[in-house]
PDB file of N, CA and C in Angstrom:
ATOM      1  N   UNK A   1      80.092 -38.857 -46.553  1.00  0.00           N
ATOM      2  CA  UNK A   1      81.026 -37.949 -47.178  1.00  0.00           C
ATOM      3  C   UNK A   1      82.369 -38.080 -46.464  1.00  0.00           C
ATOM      4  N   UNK A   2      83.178 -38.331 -47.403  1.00  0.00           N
ATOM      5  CA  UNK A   2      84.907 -38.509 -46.745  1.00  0.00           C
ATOM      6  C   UNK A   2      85.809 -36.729 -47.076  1.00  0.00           C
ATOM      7  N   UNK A   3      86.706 -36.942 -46.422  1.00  0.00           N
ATOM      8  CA  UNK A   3      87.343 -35.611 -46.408  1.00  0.00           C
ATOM      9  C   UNK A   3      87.538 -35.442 -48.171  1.00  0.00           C
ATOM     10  N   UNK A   4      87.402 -36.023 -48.731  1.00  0.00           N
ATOM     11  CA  UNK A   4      88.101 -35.883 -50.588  1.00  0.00           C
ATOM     12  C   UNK A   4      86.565 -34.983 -51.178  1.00  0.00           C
ATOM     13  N   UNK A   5      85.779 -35.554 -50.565  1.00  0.00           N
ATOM     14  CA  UNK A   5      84.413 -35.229 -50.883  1.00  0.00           C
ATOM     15  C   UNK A   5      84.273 -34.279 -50.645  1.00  0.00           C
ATOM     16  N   UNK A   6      84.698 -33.729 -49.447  1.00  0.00           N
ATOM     17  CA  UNK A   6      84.368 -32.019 -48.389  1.00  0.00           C
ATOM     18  C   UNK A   6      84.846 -31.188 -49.041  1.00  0.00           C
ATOM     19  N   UNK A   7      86.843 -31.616 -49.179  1.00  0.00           N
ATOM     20  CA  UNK A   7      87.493 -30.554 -50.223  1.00  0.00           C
ATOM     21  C   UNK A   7      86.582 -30.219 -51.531  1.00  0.00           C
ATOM     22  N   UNK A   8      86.412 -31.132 -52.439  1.00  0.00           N
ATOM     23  CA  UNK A   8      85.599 -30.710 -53.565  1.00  0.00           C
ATOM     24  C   UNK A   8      84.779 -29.727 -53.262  1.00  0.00           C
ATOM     25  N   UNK A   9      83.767 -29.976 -52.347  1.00  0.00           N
ATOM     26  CA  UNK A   9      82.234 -29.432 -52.095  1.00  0.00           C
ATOM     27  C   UNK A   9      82.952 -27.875 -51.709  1.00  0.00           C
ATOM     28  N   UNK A  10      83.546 -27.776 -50.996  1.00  0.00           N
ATOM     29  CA  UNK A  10      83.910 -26.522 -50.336  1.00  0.00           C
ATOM     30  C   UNK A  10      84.794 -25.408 -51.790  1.00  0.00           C
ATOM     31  N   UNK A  11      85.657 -26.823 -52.310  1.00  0.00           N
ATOM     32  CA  UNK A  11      86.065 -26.053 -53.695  1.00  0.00           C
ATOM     33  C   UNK A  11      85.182 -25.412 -54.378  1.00  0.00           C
ATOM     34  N   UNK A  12      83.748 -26.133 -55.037  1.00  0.00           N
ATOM     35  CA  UNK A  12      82.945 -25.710 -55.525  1.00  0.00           C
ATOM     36  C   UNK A  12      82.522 -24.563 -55.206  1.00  0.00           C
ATOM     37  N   UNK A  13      81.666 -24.823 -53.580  1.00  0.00           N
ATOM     38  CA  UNK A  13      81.131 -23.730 -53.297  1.00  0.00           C
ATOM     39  C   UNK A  13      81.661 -22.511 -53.186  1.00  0.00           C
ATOM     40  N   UNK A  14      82.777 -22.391 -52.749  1.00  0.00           N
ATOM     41  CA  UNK A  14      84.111 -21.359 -52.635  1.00  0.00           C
ATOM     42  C   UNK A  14      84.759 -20.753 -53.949  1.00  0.00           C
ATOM     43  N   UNK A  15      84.185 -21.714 -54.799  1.00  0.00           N
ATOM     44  CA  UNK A  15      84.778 -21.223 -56.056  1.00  0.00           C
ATOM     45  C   UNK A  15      86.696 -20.932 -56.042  1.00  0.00           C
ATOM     46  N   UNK A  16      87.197 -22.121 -55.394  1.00  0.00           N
ATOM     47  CA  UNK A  16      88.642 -22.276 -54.753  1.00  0.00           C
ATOM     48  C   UNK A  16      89.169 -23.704 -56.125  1.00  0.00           C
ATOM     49  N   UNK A  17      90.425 -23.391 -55.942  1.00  0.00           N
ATOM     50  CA  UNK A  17      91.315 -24.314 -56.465  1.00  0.00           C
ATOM     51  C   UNK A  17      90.758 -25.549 -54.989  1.00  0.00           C
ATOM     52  N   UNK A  18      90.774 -27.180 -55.890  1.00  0.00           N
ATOM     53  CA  UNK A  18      90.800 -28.011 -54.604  1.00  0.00           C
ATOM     54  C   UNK A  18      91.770 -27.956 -53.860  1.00  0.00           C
ATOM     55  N   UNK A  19      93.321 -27.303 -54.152  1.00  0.00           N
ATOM     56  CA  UNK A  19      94.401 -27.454 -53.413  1.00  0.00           C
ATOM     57  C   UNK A  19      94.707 -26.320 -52.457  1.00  0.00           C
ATOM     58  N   UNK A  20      93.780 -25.302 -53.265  1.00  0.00           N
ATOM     59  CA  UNK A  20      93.468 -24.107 -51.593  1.00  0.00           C
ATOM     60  C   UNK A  20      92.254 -24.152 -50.717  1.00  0.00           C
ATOM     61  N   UNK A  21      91.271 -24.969 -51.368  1.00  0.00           N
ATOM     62  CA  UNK A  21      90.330 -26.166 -50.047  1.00  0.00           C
ATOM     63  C   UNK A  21      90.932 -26.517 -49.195  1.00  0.00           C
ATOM     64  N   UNK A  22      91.839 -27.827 -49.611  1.00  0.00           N
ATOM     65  CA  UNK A  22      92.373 -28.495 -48.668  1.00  0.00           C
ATOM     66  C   UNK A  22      93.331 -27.997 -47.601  1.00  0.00           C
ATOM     67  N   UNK A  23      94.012 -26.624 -48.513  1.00  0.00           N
ATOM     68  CA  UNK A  23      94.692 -26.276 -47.064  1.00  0.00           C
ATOM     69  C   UNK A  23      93.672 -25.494 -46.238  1.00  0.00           C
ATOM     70  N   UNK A  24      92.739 -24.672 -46.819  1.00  0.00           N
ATOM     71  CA  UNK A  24      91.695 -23.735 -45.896  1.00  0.00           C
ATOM     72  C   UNK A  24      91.028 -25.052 -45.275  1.00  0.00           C
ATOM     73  N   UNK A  25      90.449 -25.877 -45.019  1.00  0.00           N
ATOM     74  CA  UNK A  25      90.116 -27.047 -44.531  1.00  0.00           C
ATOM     75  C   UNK A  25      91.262 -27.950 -43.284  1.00  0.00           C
ATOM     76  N   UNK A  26      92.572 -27.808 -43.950  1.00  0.00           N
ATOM     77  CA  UNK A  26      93.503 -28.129 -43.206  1.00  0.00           C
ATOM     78  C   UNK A  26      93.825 -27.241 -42.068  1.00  0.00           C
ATOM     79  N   UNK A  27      93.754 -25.937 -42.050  1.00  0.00           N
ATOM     80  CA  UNK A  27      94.303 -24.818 -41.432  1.00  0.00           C
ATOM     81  C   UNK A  27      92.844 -24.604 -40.509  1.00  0.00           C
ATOM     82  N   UNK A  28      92.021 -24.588 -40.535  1.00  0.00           N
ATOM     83  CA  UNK A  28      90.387 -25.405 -39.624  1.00  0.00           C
ATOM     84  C   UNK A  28      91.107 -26.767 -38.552  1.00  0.00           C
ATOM     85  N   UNK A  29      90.913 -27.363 -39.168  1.00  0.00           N
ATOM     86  CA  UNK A  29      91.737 -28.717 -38.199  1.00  0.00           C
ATOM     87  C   UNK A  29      92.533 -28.245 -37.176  1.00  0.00           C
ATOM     88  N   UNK A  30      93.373 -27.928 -38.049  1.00  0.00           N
ATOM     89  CA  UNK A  30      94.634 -27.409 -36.895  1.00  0.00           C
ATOM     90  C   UNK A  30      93.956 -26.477 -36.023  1.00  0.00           C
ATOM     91  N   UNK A  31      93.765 -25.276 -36.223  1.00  0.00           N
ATOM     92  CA  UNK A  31      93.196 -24.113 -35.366  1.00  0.00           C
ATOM     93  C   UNK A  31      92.436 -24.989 -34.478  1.00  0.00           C
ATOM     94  N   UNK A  32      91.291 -26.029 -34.892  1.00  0.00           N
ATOM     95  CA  UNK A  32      90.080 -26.531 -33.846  1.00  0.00           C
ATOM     96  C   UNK A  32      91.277 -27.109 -32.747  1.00  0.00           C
ATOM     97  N   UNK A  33      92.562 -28.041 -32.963  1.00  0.00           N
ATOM     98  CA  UNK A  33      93.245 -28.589 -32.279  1.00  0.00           C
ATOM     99  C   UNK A  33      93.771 -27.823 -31.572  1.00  0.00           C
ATOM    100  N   UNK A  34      94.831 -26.995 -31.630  1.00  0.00           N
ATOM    101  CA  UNK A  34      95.529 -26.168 -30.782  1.00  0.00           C
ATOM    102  C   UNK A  34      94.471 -25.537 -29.949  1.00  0.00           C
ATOM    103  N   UNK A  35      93.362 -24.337 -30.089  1.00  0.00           N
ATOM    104  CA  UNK A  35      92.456 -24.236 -29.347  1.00  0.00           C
ATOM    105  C   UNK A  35      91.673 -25.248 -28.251  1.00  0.00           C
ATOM    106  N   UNK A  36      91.228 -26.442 -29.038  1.00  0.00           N
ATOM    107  CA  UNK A  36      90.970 -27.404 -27.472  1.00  0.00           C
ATOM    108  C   UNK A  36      91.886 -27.541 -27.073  1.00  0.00           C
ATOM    109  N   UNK A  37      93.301 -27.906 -27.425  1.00  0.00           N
ATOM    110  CA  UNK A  37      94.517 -28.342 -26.741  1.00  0.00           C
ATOM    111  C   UNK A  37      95.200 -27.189 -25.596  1.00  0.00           C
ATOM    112  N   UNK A  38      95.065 -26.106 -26.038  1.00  0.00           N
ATOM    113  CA  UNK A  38      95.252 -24.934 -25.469  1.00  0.00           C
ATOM    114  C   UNK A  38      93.807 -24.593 -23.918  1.00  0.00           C
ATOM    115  N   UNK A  39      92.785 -25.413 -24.137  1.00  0.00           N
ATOM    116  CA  UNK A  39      91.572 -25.328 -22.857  1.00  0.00           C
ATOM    117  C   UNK A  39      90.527 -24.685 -23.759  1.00  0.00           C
ATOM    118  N   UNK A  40      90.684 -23.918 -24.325  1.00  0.00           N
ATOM    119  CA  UNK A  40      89.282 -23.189 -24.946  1.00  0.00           C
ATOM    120  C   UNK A  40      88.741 -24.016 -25.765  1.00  0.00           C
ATOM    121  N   UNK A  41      87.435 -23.425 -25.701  1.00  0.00           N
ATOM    122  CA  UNK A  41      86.237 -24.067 -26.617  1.00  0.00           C
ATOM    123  C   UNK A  41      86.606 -23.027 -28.054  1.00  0.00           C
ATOM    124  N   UNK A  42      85.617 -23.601 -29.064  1.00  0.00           N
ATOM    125  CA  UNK A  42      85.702 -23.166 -30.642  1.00  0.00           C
ATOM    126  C   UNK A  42      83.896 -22.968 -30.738  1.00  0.00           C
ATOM    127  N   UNK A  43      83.717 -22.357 -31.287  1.00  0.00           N
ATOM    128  CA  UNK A  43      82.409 -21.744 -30.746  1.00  0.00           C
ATOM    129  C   UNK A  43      81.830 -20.782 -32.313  1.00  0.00           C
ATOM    130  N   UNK A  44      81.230 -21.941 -33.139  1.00  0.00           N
ATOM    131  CA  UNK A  44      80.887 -21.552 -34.967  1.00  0.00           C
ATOM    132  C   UNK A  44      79.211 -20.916 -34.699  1.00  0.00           C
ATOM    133  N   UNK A  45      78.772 -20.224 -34.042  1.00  0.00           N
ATOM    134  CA  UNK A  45      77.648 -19.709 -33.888  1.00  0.00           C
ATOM    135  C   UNK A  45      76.324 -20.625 -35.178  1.00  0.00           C
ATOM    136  N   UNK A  46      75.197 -20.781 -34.950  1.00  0.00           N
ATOM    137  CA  UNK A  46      74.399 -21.684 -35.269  1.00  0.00           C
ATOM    138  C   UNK A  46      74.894 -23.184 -35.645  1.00  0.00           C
ATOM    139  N   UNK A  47      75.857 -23.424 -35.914  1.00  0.00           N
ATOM    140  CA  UNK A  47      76.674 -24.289 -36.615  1.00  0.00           C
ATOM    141  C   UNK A  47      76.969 -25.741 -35.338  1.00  0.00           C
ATOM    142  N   UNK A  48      77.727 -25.215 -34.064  1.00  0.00           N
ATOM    143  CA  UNK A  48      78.146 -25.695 -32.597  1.00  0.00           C
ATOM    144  C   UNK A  48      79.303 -25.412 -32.421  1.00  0.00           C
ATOM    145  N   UNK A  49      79.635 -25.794 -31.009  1.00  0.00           N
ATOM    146  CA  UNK A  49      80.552 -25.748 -30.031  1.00  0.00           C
ATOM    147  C   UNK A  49      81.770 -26.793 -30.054  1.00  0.00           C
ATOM    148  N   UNK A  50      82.754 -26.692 -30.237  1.00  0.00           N
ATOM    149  CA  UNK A  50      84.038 -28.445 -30.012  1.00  0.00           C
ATOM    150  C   UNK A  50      84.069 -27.539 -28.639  1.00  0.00           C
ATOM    151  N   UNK A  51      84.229 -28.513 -27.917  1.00  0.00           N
ATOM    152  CA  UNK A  51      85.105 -28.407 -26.492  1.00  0.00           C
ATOM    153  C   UNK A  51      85.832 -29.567 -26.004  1.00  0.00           C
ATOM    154  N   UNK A  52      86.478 -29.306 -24.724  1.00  0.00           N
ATOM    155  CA  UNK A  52      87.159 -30.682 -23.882  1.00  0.00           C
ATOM    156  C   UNK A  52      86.337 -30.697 -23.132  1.00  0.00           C
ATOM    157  N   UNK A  53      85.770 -32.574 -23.030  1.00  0.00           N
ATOM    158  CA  UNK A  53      85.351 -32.928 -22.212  1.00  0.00           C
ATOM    159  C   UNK A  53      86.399 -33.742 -21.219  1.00  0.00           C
ATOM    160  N   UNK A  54      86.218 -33.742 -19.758  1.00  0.00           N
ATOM    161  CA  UNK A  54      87.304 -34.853 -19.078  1.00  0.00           C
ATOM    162  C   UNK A  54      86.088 -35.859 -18.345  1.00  0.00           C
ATOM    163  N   UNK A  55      86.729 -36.678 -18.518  1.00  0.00           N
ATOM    164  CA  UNK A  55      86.276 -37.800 -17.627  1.00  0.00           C
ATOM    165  C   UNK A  55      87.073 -38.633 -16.574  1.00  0.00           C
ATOM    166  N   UNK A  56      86.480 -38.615 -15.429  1.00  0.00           N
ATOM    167  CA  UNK A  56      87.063 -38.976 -14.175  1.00  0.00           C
ATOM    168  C   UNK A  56      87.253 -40.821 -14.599  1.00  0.00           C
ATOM    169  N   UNK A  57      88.375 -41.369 -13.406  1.00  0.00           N
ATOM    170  CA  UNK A  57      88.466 -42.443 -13.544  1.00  0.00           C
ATOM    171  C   UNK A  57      87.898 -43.295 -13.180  1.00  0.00           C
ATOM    172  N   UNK A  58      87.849 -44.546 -13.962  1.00  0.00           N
ATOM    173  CA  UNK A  58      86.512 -45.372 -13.329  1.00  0.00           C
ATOM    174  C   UNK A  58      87.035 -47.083 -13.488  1.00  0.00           C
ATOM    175  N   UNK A  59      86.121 -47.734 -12.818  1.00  0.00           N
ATOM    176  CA  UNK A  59      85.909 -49.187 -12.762  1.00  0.00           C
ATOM    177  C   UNK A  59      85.361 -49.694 -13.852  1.00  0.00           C
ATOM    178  N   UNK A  60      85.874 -51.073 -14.522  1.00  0.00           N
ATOM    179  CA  UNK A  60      85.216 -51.312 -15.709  1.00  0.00           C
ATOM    180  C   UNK A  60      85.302 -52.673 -15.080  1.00  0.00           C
ATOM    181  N   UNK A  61      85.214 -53.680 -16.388  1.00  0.00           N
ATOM    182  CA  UNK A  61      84.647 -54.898 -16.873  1.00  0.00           C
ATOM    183  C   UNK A  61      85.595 -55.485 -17.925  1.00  0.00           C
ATOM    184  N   UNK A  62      86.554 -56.607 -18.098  1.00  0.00           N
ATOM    185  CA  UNK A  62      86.857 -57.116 -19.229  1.00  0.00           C
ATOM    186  C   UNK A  62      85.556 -57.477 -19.476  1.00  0.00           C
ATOM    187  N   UNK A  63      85.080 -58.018 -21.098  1.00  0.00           N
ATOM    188  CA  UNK A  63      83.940 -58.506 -21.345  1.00  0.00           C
ATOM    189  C   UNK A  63      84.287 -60.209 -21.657  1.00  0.00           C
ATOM    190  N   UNK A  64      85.250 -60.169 -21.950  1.00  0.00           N
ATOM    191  CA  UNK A  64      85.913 -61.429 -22.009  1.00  0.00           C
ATOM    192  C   UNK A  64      86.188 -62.654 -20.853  1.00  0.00           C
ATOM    193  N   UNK A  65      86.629 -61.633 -19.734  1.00  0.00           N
ATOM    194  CA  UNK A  65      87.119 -62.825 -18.432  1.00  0.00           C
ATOM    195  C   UNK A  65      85.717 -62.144 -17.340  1.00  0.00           C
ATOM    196  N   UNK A  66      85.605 -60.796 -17.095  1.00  0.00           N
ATOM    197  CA  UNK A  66      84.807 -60.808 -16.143  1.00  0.00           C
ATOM    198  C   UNK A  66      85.585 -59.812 -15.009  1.00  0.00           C
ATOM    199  N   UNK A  67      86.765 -60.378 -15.780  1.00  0.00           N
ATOM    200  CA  UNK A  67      87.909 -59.578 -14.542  1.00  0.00           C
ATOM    201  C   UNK A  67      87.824 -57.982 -14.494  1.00  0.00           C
ATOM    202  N   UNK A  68      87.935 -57.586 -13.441  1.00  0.00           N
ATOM    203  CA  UNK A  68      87.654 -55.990 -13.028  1.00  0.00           C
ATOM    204  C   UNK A  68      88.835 -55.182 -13.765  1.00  0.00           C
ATOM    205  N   UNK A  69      88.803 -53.770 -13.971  1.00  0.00           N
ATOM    206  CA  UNK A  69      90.322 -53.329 -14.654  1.00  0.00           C
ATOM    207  C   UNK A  69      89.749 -51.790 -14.143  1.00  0.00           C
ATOM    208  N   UNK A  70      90.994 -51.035 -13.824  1.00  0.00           N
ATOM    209  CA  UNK A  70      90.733 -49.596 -13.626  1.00  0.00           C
ATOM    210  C   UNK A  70      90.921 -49.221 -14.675  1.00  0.00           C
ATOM    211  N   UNK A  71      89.854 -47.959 -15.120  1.00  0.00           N
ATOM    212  CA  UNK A  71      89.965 -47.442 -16.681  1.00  0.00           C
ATOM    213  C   UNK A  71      90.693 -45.785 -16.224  1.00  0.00           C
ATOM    214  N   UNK A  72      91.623 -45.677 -16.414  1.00  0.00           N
ATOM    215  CA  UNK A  72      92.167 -43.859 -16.038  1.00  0.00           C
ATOM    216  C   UNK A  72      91.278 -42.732 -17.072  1.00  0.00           C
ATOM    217  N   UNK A  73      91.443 -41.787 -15.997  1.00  0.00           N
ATOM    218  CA  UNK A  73      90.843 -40.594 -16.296  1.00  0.00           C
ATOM    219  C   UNK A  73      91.511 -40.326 -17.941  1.00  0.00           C
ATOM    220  N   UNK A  74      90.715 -39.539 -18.457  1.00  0.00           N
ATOM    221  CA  UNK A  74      91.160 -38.579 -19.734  1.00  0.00           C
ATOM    222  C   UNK A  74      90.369 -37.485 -20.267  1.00  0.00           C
ATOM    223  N   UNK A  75      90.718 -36.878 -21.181  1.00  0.00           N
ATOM    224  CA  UNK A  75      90.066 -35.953 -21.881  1.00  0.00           C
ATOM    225  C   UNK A  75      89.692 -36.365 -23.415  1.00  0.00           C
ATOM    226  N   UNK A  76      88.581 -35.813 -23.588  1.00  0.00           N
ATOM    227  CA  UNK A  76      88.042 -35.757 -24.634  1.00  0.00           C
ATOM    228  C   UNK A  76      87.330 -35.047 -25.136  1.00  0.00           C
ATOM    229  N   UNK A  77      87.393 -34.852 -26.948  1.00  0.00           N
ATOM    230  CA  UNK A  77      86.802 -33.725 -27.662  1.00  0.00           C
ATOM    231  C   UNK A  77      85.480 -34.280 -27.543  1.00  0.00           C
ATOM    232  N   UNK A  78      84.753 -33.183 -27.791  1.00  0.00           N
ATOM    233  CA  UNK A  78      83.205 -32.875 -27.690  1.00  0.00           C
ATOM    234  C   UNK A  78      82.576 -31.905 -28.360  1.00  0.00           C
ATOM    235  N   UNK A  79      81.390 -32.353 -29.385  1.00  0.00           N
ATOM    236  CA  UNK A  79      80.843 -31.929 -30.642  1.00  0.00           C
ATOM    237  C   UNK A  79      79.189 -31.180 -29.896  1.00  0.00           C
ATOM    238  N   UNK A  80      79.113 -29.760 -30.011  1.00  0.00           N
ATOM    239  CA  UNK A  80      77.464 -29.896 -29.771  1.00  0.00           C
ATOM    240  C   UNK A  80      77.057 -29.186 -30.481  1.00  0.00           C
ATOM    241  N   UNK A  81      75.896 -29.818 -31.034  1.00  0.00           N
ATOM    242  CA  UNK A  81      75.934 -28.940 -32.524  1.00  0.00           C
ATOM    243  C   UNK A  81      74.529 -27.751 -32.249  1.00  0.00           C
ATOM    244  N   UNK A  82      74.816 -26.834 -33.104  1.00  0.00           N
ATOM    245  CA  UNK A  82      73.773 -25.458 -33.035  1.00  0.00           C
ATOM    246  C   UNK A  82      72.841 -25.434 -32.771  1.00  0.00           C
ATOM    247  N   UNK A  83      71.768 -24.345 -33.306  1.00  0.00           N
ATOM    248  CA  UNK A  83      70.304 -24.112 -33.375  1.00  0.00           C
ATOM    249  C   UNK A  83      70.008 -24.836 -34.965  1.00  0.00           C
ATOM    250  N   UNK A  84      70.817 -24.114 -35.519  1.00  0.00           N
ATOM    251  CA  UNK A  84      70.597 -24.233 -37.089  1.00  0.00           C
ATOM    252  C   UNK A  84      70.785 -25.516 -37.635  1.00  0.00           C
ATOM    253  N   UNK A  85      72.173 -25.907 -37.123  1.00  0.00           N
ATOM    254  CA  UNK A  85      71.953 -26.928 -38.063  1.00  0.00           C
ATOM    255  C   UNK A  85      71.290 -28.232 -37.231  1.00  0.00           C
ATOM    256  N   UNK A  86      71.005 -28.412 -35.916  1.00  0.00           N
ATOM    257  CA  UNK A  86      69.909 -29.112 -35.236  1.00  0.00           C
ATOM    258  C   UNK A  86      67.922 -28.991 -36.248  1.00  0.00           C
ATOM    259  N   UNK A  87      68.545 -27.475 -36.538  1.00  0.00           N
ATOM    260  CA  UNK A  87      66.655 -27.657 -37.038  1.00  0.00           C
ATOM    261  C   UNK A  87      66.595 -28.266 -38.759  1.00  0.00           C
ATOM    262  N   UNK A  88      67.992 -27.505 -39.048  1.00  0.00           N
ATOM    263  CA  UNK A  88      67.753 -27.935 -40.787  1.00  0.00           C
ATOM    264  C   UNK A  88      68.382 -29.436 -41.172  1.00  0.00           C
ATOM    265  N   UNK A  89      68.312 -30.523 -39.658  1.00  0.00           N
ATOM    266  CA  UNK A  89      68.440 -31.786 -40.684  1.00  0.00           C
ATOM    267  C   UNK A  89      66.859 -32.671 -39.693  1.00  0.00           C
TER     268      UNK A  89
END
């Protein structure tokens, strides 16, 4: 399912114009962003958790030459999903 697909489905179910989907769908996005971007987690009860994950910096591998390369630290989003929807797929 691609985002064109979601809007529909959510239109349907919502019984929404697709063009007030996409912004209620759009206005989700954003909120999930500014909130991790801001440090807090987003937290959809049975559904899961987005948070920031960070990861420290590390030693890698070209796979190509062999040659060593430092990989720098960063952050990253992180998906963990519920009770619910863990049991109902």
């Amino acid at each position: 399912m691609n985002k064109g697909d979601l809007v529909e489905k959510i239109a349907f179910k919502a019984n929404l114009k697709k063009s007030e989907a996409e912004k209620a769908l759009k206005a989700f996005e954003e909120s999930v962003v500014e909130a991790l971007s801001g440090g807090e987690k987003v937290t959809l009860v049975g559904f899961g958790t987005f948070s920031v994950s960070n990861r420290s910096a590390r030693k890698g591998r070209n796979p190509q030459t062999g040659e060593e390369i430092s990989i720098p630290a960063k952050s990253v989003p992180k998906f963990s999903a519920g009770k619910v929807l863990k049991e109902s797929i």
